[in-house]
C-alpha atoms as a PDB file:
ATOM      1  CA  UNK A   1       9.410  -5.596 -58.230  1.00  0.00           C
ATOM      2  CA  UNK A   2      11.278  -8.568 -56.229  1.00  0.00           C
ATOM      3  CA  UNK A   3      14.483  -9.132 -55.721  1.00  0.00           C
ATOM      4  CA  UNK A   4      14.698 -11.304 -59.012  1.00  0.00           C
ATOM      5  CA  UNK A   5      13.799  -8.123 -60.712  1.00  0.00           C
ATOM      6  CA  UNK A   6      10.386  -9.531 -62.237  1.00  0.00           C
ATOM      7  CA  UNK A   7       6.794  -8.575 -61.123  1.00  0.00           C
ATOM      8  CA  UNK A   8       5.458  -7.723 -57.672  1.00  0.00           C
ATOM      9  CA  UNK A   9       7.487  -7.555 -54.289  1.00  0.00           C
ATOM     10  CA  UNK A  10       5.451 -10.660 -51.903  1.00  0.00           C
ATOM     11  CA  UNK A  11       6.587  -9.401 -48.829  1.00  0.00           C
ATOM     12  CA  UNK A  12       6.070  -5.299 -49.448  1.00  0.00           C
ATOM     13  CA  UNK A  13       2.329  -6.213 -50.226  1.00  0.00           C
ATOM     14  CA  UNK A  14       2.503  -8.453 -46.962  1.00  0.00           C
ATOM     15  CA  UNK A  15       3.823  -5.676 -45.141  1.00  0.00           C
ATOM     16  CA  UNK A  16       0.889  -3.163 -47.150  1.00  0.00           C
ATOM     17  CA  UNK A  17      -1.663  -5.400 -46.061  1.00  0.00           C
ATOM     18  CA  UNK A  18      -1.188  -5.870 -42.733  1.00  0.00           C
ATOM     19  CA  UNK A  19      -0.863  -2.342 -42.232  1.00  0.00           C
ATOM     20  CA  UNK A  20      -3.902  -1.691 -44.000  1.00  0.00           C
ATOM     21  CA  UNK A  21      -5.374  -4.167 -41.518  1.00  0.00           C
ATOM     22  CA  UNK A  22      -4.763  -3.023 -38.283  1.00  0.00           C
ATOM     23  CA  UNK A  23      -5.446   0.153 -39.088  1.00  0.00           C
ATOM     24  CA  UNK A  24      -8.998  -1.622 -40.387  1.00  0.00           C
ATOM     25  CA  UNK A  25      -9.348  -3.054 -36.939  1.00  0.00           C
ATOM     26  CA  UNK A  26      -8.693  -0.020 -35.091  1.00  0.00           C
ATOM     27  CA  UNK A  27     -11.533   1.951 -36.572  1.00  0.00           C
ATOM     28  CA  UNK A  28     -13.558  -1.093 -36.779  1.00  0.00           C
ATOM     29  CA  UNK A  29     -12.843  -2.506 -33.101  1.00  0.00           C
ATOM     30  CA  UNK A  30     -11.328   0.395 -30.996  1.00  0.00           C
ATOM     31  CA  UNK A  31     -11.615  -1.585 -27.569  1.00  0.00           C
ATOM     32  CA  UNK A  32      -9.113  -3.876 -29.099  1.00  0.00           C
ATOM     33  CA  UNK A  33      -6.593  -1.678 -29.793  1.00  0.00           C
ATOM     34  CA  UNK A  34      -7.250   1.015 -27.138  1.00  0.00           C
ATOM     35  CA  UNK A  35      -8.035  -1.143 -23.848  1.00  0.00           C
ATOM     36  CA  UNK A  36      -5.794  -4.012 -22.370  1.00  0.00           C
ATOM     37  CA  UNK A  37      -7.811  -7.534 -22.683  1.00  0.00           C
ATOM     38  CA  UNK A  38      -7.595  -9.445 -19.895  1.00  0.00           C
ATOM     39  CA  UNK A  39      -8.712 -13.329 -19.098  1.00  0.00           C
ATOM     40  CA  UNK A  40      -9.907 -13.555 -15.319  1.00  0.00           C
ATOM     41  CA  UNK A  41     -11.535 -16.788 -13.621  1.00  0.00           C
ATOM     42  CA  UNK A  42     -14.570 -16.437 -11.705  1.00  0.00           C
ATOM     43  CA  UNK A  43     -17.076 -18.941  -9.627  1.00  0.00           C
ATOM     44  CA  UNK A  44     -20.014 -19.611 -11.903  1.00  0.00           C
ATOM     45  CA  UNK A  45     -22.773 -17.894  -9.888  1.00  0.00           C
ATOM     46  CA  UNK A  46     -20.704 -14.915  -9.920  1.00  0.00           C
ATOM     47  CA  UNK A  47     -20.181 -14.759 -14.102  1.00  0.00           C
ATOM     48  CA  UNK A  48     -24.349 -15.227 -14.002  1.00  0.00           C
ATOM     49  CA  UNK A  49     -24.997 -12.639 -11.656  1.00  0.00           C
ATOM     50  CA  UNK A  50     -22.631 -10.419 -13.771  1.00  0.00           C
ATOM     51  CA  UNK A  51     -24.034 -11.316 -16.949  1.00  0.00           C
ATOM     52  CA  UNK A  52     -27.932 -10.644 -15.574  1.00  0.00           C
ATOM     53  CA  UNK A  53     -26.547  -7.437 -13.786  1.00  0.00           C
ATOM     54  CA  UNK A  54     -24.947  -6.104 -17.159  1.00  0.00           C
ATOM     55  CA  UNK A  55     -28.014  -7.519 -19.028  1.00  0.00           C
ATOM     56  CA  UNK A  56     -30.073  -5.413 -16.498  1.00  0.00           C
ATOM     57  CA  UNK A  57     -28.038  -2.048 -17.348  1.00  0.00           C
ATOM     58  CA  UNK A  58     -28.185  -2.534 -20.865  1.00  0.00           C
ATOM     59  CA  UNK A  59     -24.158  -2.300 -20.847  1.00  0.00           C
ATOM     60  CA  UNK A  60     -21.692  -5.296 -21.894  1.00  0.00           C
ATOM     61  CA  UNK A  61     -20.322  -7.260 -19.628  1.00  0.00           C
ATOM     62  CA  UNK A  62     -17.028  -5.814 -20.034  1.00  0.00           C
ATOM     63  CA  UNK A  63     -17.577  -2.418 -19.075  1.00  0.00           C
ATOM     64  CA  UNK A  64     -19.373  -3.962 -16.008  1.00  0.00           C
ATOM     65  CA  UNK A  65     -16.513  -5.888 -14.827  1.00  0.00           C
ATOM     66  CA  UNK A  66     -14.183  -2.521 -15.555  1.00  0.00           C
ATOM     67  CA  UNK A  67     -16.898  -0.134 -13.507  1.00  0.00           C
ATOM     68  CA  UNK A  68     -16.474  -2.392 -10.740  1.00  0.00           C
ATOM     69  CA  UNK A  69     -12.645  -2.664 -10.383  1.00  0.00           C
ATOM     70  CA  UNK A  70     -13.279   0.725 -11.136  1.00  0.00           C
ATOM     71  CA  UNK A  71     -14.784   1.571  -7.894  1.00  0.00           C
ATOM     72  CA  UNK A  72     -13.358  -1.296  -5.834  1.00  0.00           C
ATOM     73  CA  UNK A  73     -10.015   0.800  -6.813  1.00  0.00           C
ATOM     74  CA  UNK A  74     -11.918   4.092  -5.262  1.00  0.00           C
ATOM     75  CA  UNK A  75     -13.177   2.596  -2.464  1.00  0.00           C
ATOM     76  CA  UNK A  76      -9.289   1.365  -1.607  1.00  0.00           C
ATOM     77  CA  UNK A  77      -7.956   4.465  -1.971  1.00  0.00           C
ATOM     78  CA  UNK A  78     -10.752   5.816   0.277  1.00  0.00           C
ATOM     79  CA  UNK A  79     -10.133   3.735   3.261  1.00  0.00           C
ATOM     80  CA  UNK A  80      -6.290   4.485   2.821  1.00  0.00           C
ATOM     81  CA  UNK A  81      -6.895   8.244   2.624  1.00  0.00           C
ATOM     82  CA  UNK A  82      -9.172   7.301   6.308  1.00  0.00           C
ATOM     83  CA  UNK A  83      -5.979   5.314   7.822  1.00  0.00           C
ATOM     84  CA  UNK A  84      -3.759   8.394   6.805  1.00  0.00           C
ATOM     85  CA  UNK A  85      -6.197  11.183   8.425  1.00  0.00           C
ATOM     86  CA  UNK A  86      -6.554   8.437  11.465  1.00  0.00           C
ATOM     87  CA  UNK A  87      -2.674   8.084  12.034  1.00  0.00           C
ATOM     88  CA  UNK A  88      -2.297  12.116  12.185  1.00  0.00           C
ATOM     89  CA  UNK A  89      -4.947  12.889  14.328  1.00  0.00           C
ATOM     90  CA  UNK A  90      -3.922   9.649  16.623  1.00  0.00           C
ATOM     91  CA  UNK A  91      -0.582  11.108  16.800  1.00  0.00           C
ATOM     92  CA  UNK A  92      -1.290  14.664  17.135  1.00  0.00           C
ATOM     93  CA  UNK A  93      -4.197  14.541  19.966  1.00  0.00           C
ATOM     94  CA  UNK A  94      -2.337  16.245  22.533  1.00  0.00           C
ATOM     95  CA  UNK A  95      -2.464  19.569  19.937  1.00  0.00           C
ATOM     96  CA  UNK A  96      -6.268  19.611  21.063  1.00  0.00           C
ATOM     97  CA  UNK A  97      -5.400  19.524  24.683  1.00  0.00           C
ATOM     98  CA  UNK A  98      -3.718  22.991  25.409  1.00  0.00           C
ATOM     99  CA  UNK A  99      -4.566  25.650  27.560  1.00  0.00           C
ATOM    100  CA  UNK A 100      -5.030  28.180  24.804  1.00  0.00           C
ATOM    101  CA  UNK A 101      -7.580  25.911  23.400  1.00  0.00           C
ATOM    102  CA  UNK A 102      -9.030  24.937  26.203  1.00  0.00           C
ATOM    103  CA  UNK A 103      -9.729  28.402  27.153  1.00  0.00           C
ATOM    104  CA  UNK A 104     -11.452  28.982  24.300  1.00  0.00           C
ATOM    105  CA  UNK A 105     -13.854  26.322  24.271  1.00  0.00           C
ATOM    106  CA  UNK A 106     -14.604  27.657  28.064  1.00  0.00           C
ATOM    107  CA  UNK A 107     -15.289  31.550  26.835  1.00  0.00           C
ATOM    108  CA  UNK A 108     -17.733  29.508  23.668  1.00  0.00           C
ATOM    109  CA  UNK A 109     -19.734  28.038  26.872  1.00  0.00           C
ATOM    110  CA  UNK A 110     -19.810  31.300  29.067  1.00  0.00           C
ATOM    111  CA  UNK A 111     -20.529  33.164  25.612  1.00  0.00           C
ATOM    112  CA  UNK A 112     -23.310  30.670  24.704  1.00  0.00           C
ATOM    113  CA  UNK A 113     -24.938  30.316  28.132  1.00  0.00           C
ATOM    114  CA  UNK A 114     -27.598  32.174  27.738  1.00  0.00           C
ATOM    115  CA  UNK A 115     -28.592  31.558  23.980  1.00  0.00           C
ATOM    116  CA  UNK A 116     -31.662  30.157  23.285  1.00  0.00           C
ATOM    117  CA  UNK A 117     -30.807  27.003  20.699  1.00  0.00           C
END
């Protein structure tokens, strides 16, 4: 009823239906609901060469573009993983160079003179 008392309430079957519609849309389109959308702007050649690439694969375009910043991401985090390791072992070089270690690597020789590699 609405708030006059008579019939049906507008706004609770508003309220019903839209419900009943986004749940419609999120088990009919599930990368709208589940995925952020995003608008990016690209040279030309580039959207072709995307578009033939994903074509190519047999995937859509959109899960091209994600696989890429995908692994540009990886690749990033590689080369920062590569500057850490780099800083410690720049730092920490004179470690290597100690007697104990150096007498080591000179009883490896003696101890290996005579193998035949």
């Amino acid at each position: 009823m609405n708030a006059s008392g008579h019939g049906y309430d507008s706004d609770l079957i508003k309220k019903k239906r839209r419900s009943l519609e986004k749940a419609l849309d999120t088990w009919l389109y599930p990368s709208y609901t589940y995925y952020m959308k995003t608008a990016i702007s690209i040279p030309d050649d580039l959207f072709l060469s995307a578009e033939n690439t994903a074509k190519k694969l047999g995937i859509p375009r959109s899960q091209l573009f994600a696989k890429a910043i995908e692994e540009f991401i990886q690749n990033h985090s590689k080369e920062n993983i590569t500057d850490k390791l780099n800083e410690v072992y720049t730092h920490n070089i004179n470690i290597v160079d100690n007697p104990i270690s150096n007498m080591s690597v000179t009883n490896l020789r003696k101890s290996l003179k005579n193998d035949s590699w």
